[in-house]
C-alpha atoms as a PDB file:
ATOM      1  CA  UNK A   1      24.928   8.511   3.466  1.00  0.00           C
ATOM      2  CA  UNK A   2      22.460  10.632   1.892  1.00  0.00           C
ATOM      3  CA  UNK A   3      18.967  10.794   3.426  1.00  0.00           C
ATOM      4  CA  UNK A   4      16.354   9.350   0.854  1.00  0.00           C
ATOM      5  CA  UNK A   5      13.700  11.517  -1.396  1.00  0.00           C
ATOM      6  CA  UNK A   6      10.745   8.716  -0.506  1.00  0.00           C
ATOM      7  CA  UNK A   7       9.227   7.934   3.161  1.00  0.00           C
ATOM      8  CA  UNK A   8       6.573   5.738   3.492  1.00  0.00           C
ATOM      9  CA  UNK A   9       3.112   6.713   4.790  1.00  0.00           C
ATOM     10  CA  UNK A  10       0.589   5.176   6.418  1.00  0.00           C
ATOM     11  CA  UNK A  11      -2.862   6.939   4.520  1.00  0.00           C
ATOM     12  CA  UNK A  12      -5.819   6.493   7.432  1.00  0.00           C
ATOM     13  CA  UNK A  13      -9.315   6.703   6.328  1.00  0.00           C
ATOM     14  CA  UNK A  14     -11.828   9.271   7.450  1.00  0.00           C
ATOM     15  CA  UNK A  15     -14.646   7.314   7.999  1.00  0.00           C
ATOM     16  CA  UNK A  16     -12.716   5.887  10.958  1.00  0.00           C
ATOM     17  CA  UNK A  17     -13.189   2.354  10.150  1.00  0.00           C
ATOM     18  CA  UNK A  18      -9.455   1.354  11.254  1.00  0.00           C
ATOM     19  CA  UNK A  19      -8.605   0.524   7.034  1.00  0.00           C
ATOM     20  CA  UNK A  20      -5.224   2.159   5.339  1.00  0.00           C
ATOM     21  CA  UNK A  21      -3.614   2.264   2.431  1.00  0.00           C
ATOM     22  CA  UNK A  22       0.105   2.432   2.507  1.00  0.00           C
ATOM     23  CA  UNK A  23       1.623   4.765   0.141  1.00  0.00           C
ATOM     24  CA  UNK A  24       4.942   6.794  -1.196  1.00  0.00           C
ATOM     25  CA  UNK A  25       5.902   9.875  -0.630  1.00  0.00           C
ATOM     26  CA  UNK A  26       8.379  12.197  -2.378  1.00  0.00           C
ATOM     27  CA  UNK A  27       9.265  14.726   0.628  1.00  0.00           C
ATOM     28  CA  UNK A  28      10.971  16.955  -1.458  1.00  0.00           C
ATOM     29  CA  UNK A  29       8.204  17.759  -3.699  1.00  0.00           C
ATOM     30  CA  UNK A  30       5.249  17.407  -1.394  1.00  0.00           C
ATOM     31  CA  UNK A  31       6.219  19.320   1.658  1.00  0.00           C
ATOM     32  CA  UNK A  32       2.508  19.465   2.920  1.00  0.00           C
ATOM     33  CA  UNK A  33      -0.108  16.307   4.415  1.00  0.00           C
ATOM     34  CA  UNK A  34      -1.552  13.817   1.496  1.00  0.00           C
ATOM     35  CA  UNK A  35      -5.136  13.622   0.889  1.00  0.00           C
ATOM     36  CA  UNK A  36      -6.145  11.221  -1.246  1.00  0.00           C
ATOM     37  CA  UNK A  37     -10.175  10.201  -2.412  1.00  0.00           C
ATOM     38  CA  UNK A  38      -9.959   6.509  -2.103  1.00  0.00           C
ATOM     39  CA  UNK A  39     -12.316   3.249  -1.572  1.00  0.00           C
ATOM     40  CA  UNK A  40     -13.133   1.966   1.554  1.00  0.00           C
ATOM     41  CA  UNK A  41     -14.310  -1.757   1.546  1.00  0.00           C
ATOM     42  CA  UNK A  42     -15.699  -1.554   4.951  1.00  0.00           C
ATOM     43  CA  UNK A  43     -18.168   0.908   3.889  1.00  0.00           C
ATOM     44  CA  UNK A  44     -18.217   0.486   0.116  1.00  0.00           C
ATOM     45  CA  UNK A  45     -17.529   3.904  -0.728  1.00  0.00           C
ATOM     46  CA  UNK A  46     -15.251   6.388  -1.815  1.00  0.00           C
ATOM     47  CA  UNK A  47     -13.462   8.477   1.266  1.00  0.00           C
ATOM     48  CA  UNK A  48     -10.696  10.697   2.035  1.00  0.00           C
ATOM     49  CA  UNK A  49      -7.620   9.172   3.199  1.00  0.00           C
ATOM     50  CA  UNK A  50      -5.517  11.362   5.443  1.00  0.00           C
ATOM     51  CA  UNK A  51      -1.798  11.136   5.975  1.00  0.00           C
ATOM     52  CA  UNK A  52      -0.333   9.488   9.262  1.00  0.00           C
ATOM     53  CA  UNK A  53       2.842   8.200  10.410  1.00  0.00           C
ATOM     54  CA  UNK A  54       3.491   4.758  10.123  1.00  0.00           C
ATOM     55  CA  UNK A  55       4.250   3.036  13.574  1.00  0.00           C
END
């Protein structure tokens, strides 16, 4: 069986408040870590989400 395009990632926010998004990813096309500006209800602002594995 062929391996699929799409993983799923786990996208961990920087202001280390423990939320995540969850989020697509085509491997083939983006070979290098997401980064993704994105809100943060814990703080009530816009941060950067970082990619990380999903456990």
């Amino acid at each position: 069986m062929a391996k699929p395009t799409t993983i799923k990632i786990r996208l961990n926010s920087t202001a280390d408040t423990g939320y995540f998004y969850v989020a697509k990813k085509n491997t083939r096309t983006m070979t290098e870590k997401m980064v993704v500006r994105k809100y943060d209800p814990v703080v009530r602002k816009h941060v950067e989400f970082k990619e990380g594995k999903i456990k």
